[in-house]
C-alpha atoms as a PDB file:
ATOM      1  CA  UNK A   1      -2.833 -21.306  -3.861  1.00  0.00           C
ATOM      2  CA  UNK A   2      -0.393 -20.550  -0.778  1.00  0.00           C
ATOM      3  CA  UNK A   3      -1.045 -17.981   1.970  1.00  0.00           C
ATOM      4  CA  UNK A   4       1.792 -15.899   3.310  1.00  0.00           C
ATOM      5  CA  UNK A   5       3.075 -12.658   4.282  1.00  0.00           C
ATOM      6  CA  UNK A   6       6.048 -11.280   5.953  1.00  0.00           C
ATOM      7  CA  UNK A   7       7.332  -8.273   6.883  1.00  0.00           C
ATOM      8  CA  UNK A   8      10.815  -6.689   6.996  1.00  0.00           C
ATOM      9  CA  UNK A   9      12.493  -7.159  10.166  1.00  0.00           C
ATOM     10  CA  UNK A  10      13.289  -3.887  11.742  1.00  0.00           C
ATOM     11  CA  UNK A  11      16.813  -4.104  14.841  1.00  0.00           C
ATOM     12  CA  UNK A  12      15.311  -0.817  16.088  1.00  0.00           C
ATOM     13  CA  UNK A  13      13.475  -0.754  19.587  1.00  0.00           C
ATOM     14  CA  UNK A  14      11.159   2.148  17.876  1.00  0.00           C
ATOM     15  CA  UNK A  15       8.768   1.213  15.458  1.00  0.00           C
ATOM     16  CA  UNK A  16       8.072   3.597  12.467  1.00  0.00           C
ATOM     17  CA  UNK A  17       4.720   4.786  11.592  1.00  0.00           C
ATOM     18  CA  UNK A  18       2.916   3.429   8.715  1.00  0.00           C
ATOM     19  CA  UNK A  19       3.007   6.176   6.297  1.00  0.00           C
ATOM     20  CA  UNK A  20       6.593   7.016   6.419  1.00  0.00           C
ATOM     21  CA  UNK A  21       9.408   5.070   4.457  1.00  0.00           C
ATOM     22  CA  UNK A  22      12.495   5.915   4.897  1.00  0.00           C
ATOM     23  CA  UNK A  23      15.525   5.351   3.034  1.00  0.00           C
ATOM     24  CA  UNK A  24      19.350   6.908   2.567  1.00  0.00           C
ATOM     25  CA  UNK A  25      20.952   8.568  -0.355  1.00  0.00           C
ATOM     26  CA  UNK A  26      24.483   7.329  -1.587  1.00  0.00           C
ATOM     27  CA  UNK A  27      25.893  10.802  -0.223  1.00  0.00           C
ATOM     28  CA  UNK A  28      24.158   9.372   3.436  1.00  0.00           C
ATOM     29  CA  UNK A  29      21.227  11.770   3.257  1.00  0.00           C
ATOM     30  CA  UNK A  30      18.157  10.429   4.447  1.00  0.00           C
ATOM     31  CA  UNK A  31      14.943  10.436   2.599  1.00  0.00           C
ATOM     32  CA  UNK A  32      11.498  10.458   4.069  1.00  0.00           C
ATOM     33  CA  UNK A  33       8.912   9.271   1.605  1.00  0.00           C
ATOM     34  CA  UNK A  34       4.893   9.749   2.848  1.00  0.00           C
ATOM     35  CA  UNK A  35       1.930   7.957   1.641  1.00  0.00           C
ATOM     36  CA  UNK A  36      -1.434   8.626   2.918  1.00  0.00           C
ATOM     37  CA  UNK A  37      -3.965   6.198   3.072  1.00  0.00           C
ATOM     38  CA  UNK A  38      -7.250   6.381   0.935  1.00  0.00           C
ATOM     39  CA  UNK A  39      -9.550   3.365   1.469  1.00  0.00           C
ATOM     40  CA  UNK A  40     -11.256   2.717   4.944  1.00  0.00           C
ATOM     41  CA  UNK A  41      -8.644   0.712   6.499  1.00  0.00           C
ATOM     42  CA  UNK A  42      -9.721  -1.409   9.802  1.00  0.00           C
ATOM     43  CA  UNK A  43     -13.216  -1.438   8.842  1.00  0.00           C
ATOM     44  CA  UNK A  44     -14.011  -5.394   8.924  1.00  0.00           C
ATOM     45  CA  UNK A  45     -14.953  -7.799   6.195  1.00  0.00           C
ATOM     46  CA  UNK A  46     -18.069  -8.994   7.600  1.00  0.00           C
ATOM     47  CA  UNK A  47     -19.350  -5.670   7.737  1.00  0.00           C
ATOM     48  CA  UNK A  48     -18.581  -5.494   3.616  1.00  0.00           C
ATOM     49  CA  UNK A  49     -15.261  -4.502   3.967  1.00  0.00           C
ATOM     50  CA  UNK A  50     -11.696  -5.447   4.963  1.00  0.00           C
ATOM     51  CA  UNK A  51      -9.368  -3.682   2.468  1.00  0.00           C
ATOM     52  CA  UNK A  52      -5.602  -5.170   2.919  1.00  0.00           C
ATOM     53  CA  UNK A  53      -2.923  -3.184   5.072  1.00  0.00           C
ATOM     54  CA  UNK A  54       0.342  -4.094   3.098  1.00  0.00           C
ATOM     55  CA  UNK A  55       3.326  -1.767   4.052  1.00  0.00           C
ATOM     56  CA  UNK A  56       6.015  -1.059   2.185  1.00  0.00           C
ATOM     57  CA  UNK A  57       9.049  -3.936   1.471  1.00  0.00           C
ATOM     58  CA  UNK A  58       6.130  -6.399   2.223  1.00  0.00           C
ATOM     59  CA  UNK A  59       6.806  -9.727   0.858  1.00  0.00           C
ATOM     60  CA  UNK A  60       3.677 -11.929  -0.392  1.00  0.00           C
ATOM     61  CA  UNK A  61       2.814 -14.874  -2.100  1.00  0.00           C
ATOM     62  CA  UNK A  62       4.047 -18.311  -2.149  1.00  0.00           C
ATOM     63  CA  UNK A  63       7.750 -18.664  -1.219  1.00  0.00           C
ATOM     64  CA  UNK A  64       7.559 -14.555  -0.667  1.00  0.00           C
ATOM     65  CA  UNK A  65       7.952 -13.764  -4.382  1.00  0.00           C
ATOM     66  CA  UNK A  66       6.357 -10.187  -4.621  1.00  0.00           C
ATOM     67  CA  UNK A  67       7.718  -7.528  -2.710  1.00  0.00           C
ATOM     68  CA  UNK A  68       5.501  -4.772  -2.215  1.00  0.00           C
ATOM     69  CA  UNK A  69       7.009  -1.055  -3.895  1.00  0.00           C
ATOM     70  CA  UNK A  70       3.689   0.853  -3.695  1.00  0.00           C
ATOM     71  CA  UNK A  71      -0.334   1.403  -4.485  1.00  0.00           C
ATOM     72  CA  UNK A  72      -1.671   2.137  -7.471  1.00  0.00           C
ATOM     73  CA  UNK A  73      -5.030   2.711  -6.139  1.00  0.00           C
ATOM     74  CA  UNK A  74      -8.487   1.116  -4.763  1.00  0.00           C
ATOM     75  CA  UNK A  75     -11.747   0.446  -5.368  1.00  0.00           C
ATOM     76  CA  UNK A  76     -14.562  -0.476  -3.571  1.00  0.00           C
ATOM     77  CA  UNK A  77     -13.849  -4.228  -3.471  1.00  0.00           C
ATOM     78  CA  UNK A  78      -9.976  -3.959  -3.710  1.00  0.00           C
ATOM     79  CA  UNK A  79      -6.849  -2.362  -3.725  1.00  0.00           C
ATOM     80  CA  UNK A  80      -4.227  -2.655  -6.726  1.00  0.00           C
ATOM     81  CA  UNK A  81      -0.026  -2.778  -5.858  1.00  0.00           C
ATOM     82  CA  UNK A  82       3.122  -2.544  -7.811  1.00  0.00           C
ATOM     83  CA  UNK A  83       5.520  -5.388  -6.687  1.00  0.00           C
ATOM     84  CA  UNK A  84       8.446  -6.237  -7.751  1.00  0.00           C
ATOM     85  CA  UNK A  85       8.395  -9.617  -8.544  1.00  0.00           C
ATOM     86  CA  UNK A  86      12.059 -11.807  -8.028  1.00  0.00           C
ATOM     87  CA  UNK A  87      11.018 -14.426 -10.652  1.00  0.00           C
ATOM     88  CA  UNK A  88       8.728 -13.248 -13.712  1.00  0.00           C
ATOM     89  CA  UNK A  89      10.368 -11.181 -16.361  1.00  0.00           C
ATOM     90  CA  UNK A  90       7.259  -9.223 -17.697  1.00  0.00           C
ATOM     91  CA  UNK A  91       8.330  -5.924 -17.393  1.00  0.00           C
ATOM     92  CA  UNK A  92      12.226  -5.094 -16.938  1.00  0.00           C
ATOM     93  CA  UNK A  93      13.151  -1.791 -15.610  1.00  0.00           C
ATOM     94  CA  UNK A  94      16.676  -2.024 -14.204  1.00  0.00           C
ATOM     95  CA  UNK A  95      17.228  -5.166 -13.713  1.00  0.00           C
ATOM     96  CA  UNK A  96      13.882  -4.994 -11.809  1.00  0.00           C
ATOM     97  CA  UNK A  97      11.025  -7.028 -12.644  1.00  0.00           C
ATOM     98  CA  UNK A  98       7.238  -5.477 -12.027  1.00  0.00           C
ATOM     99  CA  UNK A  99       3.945  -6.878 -11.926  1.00  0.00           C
ATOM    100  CA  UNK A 100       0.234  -5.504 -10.377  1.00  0.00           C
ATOM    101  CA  UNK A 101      -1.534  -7.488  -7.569  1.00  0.00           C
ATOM    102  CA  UNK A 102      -4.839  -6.827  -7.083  1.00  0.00           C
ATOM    103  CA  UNK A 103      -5.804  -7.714  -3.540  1.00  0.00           C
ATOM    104  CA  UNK A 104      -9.384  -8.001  -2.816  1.00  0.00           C
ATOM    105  CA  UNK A 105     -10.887  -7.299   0.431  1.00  0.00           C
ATOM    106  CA  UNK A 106     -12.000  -9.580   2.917  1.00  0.00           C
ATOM    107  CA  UNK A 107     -15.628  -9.570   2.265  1.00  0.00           C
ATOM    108  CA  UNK A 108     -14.831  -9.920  -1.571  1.00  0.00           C
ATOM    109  CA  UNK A 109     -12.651 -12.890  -0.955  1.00  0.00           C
ATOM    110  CA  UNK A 110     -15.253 -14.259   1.408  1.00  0.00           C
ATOM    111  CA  UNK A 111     -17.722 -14.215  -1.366  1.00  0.00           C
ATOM    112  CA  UNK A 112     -15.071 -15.586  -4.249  1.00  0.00           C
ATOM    113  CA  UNK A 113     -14.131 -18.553  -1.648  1.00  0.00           C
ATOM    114  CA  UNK A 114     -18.483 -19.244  -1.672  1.00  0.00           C
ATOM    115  CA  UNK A 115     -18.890 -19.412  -5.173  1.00  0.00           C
ATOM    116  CA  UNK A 116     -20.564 -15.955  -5.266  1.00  0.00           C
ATOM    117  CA  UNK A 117     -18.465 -14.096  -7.348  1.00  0.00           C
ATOM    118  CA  UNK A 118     -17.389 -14.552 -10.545  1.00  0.00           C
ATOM    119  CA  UNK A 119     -13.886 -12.839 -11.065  1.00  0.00           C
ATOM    120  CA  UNK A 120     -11.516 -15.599 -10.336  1.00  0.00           C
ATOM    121  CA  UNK A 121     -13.423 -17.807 -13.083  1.00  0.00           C
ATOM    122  CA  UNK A 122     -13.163 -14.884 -15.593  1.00  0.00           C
ATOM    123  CA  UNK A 123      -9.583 -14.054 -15.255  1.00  0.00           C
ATOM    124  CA  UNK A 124      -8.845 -17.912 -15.230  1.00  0.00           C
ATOM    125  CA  UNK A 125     -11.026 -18.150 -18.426  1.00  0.00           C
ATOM    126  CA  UNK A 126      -9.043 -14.625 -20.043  1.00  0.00           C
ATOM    127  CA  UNK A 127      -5.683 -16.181 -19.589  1.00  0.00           C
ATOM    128  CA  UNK A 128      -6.304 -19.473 -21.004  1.00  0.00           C
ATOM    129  CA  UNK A 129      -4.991 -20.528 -24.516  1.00  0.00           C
ATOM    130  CA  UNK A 130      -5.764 -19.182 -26.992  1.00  0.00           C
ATOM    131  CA  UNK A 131      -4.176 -15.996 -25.101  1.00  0.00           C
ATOM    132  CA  UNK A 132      -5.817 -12.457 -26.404  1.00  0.00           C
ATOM    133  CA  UNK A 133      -3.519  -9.662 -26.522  1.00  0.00           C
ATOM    134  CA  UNK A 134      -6.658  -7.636 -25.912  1.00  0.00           C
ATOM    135  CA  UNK A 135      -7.606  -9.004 -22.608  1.00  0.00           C
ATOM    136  CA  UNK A 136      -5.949  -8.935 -19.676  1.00  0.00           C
ATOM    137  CA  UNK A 137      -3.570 -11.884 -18.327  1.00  0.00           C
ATOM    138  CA  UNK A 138      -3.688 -13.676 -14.894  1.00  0.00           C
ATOM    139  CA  UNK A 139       0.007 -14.669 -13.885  1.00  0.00           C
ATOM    140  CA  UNK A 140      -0.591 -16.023 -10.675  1.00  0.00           C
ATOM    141  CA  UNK A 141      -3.189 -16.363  -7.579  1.00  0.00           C
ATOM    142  CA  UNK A 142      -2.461 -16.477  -3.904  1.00  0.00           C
ATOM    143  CA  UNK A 143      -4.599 -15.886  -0.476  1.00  0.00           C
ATOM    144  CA  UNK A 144      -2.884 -13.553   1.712  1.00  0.00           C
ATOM    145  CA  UNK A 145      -3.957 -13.799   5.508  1.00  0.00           C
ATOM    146  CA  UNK A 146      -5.262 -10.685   7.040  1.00  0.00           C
ATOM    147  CA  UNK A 147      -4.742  -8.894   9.855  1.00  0.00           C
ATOM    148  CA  UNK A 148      -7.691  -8.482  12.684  1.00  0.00           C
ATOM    149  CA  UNK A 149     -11.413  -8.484  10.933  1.00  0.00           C
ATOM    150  CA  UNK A 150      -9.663  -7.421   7.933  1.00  0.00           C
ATOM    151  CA  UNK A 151     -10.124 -11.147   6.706  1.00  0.00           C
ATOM    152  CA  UNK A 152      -7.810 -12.855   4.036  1.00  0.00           C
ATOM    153  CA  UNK A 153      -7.469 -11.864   0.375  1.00  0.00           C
ATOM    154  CA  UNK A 154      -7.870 -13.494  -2.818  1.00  0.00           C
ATOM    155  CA  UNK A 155      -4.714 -11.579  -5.008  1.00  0.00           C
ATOM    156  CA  UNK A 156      -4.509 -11.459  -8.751  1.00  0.00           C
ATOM    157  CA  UNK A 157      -1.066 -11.036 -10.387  1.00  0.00           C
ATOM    158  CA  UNK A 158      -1.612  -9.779 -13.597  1.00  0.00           C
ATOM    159  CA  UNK A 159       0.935  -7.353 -15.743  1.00  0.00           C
ATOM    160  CA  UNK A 160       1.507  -4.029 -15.585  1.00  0.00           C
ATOM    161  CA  UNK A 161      -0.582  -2.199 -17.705  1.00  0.00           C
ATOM    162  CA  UNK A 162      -0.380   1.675 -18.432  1.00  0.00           C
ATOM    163  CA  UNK A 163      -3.514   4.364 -17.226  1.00  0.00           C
ATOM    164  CA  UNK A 164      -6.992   3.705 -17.669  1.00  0.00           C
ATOM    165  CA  UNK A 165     -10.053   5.808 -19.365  1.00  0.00           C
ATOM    166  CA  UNK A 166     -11.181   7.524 -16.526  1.00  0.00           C
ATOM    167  CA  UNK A 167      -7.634   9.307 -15.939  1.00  0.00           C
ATOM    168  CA  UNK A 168      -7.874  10.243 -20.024  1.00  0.00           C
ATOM    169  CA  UNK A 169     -10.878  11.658 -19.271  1.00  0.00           C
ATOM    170  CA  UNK A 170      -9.621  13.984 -16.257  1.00  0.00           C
ATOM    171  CA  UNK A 171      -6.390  15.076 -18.045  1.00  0.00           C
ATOM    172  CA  UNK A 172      -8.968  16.170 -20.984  1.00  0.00           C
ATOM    173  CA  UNK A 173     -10.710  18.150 -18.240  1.00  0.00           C
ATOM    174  CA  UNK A 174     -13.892  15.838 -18.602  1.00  0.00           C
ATOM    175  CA  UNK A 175     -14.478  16.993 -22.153  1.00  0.00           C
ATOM    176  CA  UNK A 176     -15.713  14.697 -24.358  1.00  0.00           C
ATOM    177  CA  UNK A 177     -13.139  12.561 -25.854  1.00  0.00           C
ATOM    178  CA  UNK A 178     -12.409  13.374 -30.276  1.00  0.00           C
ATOM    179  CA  UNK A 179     -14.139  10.798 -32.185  1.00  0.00           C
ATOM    180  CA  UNK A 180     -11.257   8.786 -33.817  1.00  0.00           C
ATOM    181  CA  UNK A 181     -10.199   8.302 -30.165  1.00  0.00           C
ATOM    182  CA  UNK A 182     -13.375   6.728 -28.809  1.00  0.00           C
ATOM    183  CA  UNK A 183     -13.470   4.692 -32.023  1.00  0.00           C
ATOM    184  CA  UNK A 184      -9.901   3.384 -30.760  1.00  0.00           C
ATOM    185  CA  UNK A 185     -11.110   2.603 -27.275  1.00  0.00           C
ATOM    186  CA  UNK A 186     -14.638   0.823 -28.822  1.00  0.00           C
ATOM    187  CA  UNK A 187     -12.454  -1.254 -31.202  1.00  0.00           C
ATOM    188  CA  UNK A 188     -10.043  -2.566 -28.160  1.00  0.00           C
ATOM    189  CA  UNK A 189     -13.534  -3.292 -26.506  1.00  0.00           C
ATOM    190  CA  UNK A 190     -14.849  -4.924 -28.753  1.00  0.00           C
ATOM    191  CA  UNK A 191     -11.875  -7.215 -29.711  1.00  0.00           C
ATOM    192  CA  UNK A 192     -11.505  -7.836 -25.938  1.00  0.00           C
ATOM    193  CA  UNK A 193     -14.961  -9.440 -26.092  1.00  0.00           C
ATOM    194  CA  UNK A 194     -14.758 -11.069 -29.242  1.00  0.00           C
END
């Protein structure tokens, strides 16, 4: 595992706030992109806490591999990114190649680097051979160093995967799902497990 982190150098004296990006058209328009955070930022890992504050264009992981395009959301023990990765080939779009890193927070990571937890043992365990194309694949792991009582963070690169059960179950307006699609979902389960 490597730790590192680095951040776009910036030749302006003024330093942009977090939640703006900013970028320019081919016809020299200028585009202001917002993002609002969602998870507790700055609350600190020994408190149970200590989500990661990446920023856009951030580069992480060993030899700065993954650059940092956006979040895909949070939990309550981590926060999940799309970065473009400059070496893997998993998924192609444009000549771009895209992975998700799930960071964990610094009390999570704190516990994984105990022996507490048990995820980094799993997803080792998932990804070994025999590989199931029903269970999810770890690519890579790396610690990325925090910033103030944030703590470091254990991150899992693992493919891009499409939505998840709980959006399903919003779009259908939290109505119960039709039976031969919950038979679907069960048999991925259950092949996941076997």
């Amino acid at each position: 595992m490597s730790s590192a982190t680095t951040r776009p150098s910036t030749s302006s004296a003024i330093e942009l706030p977090s939640n703006q990006h900013f970028s320019i058209g081919p016809d020299g328009q200028v585009f202001v992109d917002l993002t609002f955070i969602s998870e507790p930022l700055g609350m600190p890992a020994d408190k149970g806490y200590g989500w990661p504050k990446f920023e856009f264009d951030d580069k992480i992981g060993q030899d700065q591999r993954y650059t940092i395009v956006r979040k895909l959301g949070w939990g309550m023990h981590s926060s999940t990114w799309l970065v473009h990765d400059s070496v893997c080939i998993i998924l192609q779009v444009n000549d771009k190649k895209y992975v998700a890193v799930k960071a964990l927070t610094g009390y999570m990571t704190d516990l994984s680097n105990r022996k507490v937890t048990w995820e980094a043992n799993a997803l080792k365990k998932l990804s070994a051979s025999p590989i199931s194309p029903h269970c999810v694949q770890l690519l890579d792991q790396f610690i990325v160093p925090g910033s103030g009582s944030a703590g470091e963070h254990l991150c899992f690169v693992m493919p891009l995967y499409g939505g998840d059960v709980m959006s399903m179950f919003k779009a259908n307006e939290k109505k119960p799902f039709p039976l031969p699609l919950v038979k679907r979902i069960l048999l991925h389960i259950l092949r996941g497990i076997a």
